[in-house]
Protein backbone atom coordinates (compact mmCIF):
# COMPACT_ATOMS: atom_id res chain seq x y z
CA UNK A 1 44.01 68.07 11.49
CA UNK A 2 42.19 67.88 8.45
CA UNK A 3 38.30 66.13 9.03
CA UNK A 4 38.87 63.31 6.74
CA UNK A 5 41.26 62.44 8.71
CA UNK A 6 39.08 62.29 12.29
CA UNK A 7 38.09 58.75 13.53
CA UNK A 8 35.57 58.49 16.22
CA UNK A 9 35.02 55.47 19.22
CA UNK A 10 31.31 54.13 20.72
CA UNK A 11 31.43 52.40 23.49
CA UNK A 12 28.96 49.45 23.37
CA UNK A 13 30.52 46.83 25.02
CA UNK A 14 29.00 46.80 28.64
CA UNK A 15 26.11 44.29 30.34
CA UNK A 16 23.84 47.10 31.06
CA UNK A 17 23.28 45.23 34.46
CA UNK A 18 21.08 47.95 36.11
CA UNK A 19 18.73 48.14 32.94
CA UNK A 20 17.48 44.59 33.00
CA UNK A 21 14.96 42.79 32.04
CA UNK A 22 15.51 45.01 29.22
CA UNK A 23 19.06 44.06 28.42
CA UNK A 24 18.55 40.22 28.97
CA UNK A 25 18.14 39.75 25.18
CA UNK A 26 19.20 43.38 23.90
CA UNK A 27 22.90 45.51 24.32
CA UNK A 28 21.91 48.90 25.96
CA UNK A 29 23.50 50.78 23.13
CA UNK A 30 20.79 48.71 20.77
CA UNK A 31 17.50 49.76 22.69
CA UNK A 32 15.01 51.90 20.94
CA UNK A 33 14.81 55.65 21.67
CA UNK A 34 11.63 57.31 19.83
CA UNK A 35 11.55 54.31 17.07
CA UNK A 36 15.22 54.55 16.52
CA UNK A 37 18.29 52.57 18.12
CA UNK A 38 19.97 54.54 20.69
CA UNK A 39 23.26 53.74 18.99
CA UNK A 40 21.90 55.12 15.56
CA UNK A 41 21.61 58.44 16.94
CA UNK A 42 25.59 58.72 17.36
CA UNK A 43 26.13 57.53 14.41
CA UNK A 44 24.26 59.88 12.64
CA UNK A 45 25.16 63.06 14.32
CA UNK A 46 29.29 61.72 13.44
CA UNK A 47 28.10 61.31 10.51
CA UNK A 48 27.15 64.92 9.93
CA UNK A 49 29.96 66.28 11.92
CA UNK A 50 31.96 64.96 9.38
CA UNK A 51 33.94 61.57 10.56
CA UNK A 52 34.02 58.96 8.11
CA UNK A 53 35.52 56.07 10.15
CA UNK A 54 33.72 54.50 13.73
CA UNK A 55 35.03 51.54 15.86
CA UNK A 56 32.24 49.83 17.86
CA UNK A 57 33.68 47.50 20.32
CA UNK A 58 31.21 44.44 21.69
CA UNK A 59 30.95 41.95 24.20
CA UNK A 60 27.32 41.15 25.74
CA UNK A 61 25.17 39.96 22.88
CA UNK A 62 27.75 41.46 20.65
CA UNK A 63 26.46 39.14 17.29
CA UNK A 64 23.52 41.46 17.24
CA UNK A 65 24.87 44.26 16.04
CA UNK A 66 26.36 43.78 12.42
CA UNK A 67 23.43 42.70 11.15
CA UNK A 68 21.95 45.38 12.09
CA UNK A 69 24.26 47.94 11.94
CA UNK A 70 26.37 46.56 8.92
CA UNK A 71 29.53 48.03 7.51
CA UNK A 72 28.15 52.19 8.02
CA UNK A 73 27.46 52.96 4.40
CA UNK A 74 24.02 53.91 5.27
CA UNK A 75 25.28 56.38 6.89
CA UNK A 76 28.30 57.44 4.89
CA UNK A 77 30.67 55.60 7.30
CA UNK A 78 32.96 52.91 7.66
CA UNK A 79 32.03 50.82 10.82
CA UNK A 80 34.82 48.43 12.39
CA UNK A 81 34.25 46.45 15.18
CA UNK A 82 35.94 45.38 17.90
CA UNK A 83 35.04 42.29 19.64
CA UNK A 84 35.67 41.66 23.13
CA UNK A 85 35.67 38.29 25.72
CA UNK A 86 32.84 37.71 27.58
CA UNK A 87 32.52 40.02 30.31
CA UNK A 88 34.21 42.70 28.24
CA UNK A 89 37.58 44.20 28.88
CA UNK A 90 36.14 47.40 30.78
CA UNK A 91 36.14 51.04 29.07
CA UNK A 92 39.79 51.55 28.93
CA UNK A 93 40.58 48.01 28.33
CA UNK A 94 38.46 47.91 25.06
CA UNK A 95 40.35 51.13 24.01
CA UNK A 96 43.66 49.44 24.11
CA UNK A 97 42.32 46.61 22.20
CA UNK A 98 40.71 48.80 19.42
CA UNK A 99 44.13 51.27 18.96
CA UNK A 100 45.26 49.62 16.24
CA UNK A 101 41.83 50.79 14.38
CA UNK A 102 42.18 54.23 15.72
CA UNK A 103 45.71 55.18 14.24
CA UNK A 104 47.69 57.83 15.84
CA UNK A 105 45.42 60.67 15.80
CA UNK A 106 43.56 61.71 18.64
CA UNK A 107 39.95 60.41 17.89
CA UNK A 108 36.29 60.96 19.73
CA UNK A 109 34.71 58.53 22.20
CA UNK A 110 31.39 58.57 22.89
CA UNK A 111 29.51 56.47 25.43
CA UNK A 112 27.04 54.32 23.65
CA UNK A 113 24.40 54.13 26.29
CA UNK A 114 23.69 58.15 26.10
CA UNK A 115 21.12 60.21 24.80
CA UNK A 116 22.11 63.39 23.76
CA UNK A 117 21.91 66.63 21.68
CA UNK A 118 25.04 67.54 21.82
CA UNK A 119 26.64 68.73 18.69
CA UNK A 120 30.02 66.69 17.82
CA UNK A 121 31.00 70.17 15.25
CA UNK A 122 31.49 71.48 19.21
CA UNK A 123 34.05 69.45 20.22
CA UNK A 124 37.59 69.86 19.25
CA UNK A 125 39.17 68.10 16.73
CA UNK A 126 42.33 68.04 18.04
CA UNK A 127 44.54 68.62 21.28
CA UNK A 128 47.62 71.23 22.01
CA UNK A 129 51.03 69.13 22.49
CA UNK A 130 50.87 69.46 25.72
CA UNK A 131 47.16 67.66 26.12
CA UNK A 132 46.47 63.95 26.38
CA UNK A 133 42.44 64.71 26.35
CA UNK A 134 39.45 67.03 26.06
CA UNK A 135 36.12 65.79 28.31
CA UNK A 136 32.79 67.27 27.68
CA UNK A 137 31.09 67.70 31.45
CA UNK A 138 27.27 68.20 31.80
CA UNK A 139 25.71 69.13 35.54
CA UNK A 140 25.25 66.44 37.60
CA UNK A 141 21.88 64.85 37.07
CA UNK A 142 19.63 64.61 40.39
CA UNK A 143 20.01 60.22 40.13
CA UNK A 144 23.59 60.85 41.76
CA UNK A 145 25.44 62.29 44.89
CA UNK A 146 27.96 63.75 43.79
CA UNK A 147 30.02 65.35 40.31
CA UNK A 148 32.86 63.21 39.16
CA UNK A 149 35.23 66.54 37.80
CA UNK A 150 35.92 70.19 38.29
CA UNK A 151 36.59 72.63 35.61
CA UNK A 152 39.59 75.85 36.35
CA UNK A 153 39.54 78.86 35.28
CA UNK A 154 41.90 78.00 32.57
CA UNK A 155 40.01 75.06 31.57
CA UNK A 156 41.84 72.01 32.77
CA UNK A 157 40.21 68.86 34.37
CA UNK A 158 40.27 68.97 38.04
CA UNK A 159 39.90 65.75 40.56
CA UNK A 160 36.38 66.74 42.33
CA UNK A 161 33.72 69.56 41.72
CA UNK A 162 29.85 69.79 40.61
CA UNK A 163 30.28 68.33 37.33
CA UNK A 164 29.48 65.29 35.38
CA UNK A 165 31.07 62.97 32.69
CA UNK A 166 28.80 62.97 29.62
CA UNK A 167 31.00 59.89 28.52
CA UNK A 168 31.79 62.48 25.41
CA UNK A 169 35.73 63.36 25.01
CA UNK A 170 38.29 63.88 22.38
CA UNK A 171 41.50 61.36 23.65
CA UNK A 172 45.19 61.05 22.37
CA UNK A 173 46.19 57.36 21.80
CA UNK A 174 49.36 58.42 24.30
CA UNK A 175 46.74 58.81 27.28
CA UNK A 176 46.80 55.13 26.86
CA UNK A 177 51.52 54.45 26.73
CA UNK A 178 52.25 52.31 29.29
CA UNK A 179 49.34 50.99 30.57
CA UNK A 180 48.53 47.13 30.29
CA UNK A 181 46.17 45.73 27.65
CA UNK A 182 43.44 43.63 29.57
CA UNK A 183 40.21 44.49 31.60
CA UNK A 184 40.90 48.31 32.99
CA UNK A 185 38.95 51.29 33.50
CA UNK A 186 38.59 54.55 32.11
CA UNK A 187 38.94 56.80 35.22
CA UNK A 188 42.37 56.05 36.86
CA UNK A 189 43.88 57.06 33.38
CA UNK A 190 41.84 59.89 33.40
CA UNK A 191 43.13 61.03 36.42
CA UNK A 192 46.51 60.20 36.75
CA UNK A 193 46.31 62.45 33.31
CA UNK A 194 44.24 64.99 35.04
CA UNK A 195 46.80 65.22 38.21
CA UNK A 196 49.56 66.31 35.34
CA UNK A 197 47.00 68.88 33.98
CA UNK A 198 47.23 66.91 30.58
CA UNK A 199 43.30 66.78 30.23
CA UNK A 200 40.89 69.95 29.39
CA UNK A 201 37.01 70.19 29.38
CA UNK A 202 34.23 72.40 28.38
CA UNK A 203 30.65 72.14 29.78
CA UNK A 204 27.40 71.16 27.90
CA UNK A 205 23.47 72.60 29.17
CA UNK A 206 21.74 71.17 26.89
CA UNK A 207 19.78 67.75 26.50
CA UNK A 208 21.43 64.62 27.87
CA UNK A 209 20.93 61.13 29.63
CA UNK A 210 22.43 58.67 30.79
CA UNK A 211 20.22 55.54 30.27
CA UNK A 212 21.26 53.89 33.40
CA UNK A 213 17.78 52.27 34.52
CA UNK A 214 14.54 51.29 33.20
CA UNK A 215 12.91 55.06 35.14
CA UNK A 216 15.25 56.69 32.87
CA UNK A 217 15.12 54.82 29.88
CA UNK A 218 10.90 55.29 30.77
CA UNK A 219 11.42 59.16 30.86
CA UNK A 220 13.13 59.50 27.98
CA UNK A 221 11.01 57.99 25.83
């Protein structure tokens, strides 16, 4: 697929319930991170892995970011955003909504409330015919139990293991056929996709966090 043609996703519509007081008057993905917006960061680091086009979808306090964000050309990219109900349609619900904006082309999602070095030049840019997605997996932080995914030996997606969502994938807009627009999550696609062995993954050491709570939003700082 050539890169002009590679559109990429941020997730920035949720509450950020579990980070308040801080998100009473702020989005998570709008926070400061070392004097710069958490959300900047992504943008940026697209940016310089070459994608030219980003949808931002919105819900909670969603007016704030335009003006602060604008239309991308800051950053050499064209921002379009997708504006949810109040409450938010949930992760896969907002990607339904925002298709249209995505084309036909698999395209990157990224979870807005992470911090992360990950390099976006490391994750593919497209998917075999036979794949519906591509999940990046980091090791499960100490804040939780258990891993959401395994990994096989031939690289496919498997329903339990020692290994965490970094909330950083490469998705086909046919993960997404059938399924009902509306409020709907993420992870029952995901795995229904995953039970087919339609979904591959690689793993990631390096720096990441999920800014989940005021301690970790303290300790990343």
């Amino acid at each position: 697929m050539p890169m002009k043609a590679m559109k990429a996703m941020i997730l920035a519509a949720g509450r950020g319930e579990r980070l308040r007081p801080l998100t009473d008057h702020t989005p998570k993905p709008l926070l400061p991170i070392k004097g710069k917006l958490m959300l900047v960061y992504h943008l940026e680091k697209l940016a310089q892995a070459g994608v030219k086009q980003v949808v931002i979808n919105h819900a909670w306090l969603g007016e704030q970011f335009e003006p602060l964000l604008g239309d991308g050309s800051k950053w050499g990219l064209k921002i379009h955003y997708s504006p949810e109900p109040e409450g938010g349609l949930e992760t896969a619900g907002g990607i339904i909504q925002a298709l249209p904006l995505l084309g036909a082309a698999p395209f990157w999602l990224i979870n807005g409330d992470v911090f992360t070095e990950f390099d976006f030049n490391q994750l593919p840019k497209s998917l075999p015919e036979s794949m519906l997605a591509h999940c990046v997996l980091v090791p499960t932080p100490s804040f939780k139990t258990q891993g959401d995914f395994g990994l096989s030996a031939d690289g496919k997606l498997l329903p339990t293991g020692e290994w965490t969502f970094s909330g950083i994938s490469l998705l086909h807009p046919a993960l997404f056929k059938g399924w009902p627009a509306g409020r709907l999550a993420l992870a029952p696609i995901l795995r229904q996709a995953m039970a087919d062995q339609r979904i591959s993954g690689q793993c990631y050491h390096g720096v990441w966090n999920d800014i989940g709570t005021p301690a970790r939003y303290k300790a990343v700082q």
